[in-house]
C-alpha atoms as a PDB file:
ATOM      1  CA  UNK A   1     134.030-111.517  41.052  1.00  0.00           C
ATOM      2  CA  UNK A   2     133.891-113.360  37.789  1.00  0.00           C
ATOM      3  CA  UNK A   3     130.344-113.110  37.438  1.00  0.00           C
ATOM      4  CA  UNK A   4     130.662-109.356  37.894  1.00  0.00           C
ATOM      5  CA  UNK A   5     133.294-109.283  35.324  1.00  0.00           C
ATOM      6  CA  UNK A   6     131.902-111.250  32.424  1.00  0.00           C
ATOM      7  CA  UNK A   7     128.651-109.090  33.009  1.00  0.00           C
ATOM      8  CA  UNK A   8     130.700-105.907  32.618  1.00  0.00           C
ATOM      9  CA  UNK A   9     132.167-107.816  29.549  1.00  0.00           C
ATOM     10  CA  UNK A  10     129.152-109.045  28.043  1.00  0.00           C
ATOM     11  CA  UNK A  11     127.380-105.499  28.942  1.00  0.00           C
ATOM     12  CA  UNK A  12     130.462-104.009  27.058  1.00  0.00           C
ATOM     13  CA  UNK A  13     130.416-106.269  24.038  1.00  0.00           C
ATOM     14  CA  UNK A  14     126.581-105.722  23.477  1.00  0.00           C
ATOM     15  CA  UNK A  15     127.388-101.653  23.657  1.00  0.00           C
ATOM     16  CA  UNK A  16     129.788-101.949  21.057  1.00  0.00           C
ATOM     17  CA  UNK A  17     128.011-104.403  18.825  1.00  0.00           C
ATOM     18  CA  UNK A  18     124.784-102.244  19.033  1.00  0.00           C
ATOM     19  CA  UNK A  19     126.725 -98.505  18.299  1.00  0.00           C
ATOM     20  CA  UNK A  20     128.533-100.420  15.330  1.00  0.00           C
ATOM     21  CA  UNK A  21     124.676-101.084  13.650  1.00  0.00           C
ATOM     22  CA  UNK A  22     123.213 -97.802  14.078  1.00  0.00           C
ATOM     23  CA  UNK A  23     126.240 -96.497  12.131  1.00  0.00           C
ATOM     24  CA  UNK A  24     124.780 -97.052   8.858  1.00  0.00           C
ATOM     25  CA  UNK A  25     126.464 -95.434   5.444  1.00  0.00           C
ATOM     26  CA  UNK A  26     124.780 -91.886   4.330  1.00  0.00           C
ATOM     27  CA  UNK A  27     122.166 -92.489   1.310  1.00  0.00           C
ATOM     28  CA  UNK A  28     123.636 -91.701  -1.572  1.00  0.00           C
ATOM     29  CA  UNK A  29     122.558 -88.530  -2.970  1.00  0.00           C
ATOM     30  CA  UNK A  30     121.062 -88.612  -6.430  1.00  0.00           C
ATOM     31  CA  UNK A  31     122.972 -86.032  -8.917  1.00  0.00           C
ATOM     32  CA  UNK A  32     121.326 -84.084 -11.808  1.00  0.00           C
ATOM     33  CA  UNK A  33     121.800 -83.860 -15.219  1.00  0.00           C
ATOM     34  CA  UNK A  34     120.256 -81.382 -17.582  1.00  0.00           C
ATOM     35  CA  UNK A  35     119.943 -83.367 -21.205  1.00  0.00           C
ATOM     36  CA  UNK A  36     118.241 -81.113 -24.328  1.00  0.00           C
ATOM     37  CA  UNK A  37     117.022 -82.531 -26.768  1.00  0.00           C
ATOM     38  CA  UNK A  38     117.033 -80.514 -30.324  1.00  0.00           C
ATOM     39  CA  UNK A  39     116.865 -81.101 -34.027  1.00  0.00           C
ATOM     40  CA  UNK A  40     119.107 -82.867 -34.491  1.00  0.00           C
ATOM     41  CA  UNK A  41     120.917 -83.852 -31.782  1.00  0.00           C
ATOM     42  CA  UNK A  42     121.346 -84.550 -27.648  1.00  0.00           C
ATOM     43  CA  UNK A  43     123.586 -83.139 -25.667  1.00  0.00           C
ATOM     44  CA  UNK A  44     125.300 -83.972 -23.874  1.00  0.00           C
ATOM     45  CA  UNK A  45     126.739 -86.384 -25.502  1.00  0.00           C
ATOM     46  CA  UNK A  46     127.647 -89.116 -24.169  1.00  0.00           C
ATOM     47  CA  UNK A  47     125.792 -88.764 -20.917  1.00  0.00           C
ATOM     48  CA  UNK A  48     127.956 -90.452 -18.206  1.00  0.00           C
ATOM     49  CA  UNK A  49     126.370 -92.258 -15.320  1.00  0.00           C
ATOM     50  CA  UNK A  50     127.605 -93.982 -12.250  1.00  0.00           C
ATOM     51  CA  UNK A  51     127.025 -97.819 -11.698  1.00  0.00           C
ATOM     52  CA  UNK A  52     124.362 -97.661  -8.528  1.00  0.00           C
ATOM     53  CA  UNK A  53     124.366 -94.048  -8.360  1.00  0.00           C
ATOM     54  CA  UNK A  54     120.864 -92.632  -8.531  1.00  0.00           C
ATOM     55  CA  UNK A  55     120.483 -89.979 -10.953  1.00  0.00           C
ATOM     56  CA  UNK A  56     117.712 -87.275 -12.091  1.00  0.00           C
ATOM     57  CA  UNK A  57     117.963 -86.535 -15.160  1.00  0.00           C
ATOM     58  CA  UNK A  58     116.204 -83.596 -16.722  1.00  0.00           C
ATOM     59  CA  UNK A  59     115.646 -83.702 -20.034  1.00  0.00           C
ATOM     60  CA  UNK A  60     113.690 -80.933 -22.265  1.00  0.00           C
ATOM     61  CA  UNK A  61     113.551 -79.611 -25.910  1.00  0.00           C
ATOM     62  CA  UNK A  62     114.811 -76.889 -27.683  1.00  0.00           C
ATOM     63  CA  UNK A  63     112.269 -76.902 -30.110  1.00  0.00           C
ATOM     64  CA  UNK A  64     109.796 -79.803 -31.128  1.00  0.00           C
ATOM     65  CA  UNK A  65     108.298 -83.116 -29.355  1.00  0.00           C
ATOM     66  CA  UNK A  66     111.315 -85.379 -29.653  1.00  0.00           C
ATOM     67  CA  UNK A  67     111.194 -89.090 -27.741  1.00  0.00           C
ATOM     68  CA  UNK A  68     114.026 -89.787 -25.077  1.00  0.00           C
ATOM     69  CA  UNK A  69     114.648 -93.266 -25.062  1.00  0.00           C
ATOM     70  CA  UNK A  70     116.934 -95.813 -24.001  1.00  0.00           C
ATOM     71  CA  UNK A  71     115.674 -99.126 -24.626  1.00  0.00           C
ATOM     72  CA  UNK A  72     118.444-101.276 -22.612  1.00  0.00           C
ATOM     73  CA  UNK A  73     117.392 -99.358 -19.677  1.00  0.00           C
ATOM     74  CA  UNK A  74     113.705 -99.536 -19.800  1.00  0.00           C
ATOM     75  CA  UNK A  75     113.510 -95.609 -20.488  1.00  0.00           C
ATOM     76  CA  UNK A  76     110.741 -94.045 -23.057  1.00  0.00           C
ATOM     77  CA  UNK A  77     109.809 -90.892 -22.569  1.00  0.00           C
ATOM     78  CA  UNK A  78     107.673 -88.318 -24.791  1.00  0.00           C
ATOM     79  CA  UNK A  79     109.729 -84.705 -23.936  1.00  0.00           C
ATOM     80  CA  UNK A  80     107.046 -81.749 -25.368  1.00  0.00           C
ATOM     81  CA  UNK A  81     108.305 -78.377 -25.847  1.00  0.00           C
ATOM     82  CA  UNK A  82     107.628 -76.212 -22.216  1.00  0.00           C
ATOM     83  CA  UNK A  83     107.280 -79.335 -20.593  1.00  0.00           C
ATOM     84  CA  UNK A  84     110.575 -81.172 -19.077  1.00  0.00           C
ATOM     85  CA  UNK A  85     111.003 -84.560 -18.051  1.00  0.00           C
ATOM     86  CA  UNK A  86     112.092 -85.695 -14.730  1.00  0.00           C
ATOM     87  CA  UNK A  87     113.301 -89.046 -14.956  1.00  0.00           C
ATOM     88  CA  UNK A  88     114.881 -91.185 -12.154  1.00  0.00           C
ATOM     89  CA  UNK A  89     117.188 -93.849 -13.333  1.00  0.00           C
ATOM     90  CA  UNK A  90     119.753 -95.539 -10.839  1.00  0.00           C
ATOM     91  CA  UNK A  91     121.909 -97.959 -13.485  1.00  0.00           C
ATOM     92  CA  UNK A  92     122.303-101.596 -12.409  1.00  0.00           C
ATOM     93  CA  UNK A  93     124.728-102.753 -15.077  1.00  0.00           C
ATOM     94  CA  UNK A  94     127.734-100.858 -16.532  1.00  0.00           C
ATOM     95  CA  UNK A  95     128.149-100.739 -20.191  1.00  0.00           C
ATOM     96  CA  UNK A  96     127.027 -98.274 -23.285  1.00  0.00           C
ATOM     97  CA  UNK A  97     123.563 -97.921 -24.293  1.00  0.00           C
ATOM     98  CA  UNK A  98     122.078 -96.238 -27.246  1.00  0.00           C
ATOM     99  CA  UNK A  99     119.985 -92.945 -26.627  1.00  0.00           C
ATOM    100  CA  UNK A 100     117.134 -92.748 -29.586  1.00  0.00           C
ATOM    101  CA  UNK A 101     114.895 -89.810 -30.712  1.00  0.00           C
ATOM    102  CA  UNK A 102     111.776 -92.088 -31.285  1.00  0.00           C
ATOM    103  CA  UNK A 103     109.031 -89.815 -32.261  1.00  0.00           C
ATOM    104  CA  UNK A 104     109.923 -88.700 -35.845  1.00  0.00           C
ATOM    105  CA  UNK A 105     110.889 -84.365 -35.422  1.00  0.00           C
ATOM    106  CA  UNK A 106     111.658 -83.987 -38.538  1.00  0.00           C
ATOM    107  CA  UNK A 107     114.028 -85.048 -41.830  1.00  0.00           C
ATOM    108  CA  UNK A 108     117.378 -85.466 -39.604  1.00  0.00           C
ATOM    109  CA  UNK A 109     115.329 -87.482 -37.228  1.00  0.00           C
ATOM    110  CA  UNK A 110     117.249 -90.801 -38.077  1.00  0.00           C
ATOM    111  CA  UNK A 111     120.382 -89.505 -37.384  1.00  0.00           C
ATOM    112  CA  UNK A 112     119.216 -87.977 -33.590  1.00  0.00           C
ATOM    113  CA  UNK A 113     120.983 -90.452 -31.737  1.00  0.00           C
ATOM    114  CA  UNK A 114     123.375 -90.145 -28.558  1.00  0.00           C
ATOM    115  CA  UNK A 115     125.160 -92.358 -26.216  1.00  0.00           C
ATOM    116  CA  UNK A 116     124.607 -93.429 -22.372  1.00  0.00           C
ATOM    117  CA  UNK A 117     127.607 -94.615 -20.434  1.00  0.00           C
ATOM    118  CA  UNK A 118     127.317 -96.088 -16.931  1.00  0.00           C
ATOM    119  CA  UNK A 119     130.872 -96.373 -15.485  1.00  0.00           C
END
């Protein structure tokens, strides 16, 4: 009787133990944000990201070839006119990076900055 019972016990345990591992968490789902880039500025601004939270961003121009880039986060990107960018980015590290306009659009092209904040 014993025997039967610590089968039925160990045959229960298993069960459990096994239903508890195929109950993984959902993927998170990546979210989408639309950035334009323009003479001379980006919007928006600041762009707010999640820490681990995969995110598409979209990012196109208004008018001329402008550079999206975001040195802290490995990100440099060439954005042509009729031509958006899709860029995946899922931010390791919280903090506030610097978004740059590094290919020169014009005579306000110094000032086309922006901010990235992962939360």
């Amino acid at each position: 009787m014993h025997r039967v019972l610590a089968v039925f016990l160990l045959f229960f345990i298993w069960s459990f133990a096994s239903g508890c591992e195929s109950r993984k968490a959902e993927p998170v789902q990546p979210v989408t944000i639309k950035v334009l880039m323009k003479k001379y500025s980006i919007e928006p601004n600041p762009i707010r990201l999640k820490e681990g939270q995969p995110v598409t961003l979209e990012v196109s121009t208004a008018d001329v070839q402008h550079g999206f880039n975001v040195e802290a986060l490995n990100i440099d990107e060439p954005i042509q006119p009729g031509k958006p960018a899709t860029l995946h980015v899922t931010p390791k590290q919280k903090g506030q990076f610097n978004v740059e306009c590094d290919i020169v659009c014009g005579p306000g092209h110094d000032n086309m900055q922006g901010t990235l904040i992962v939360e």
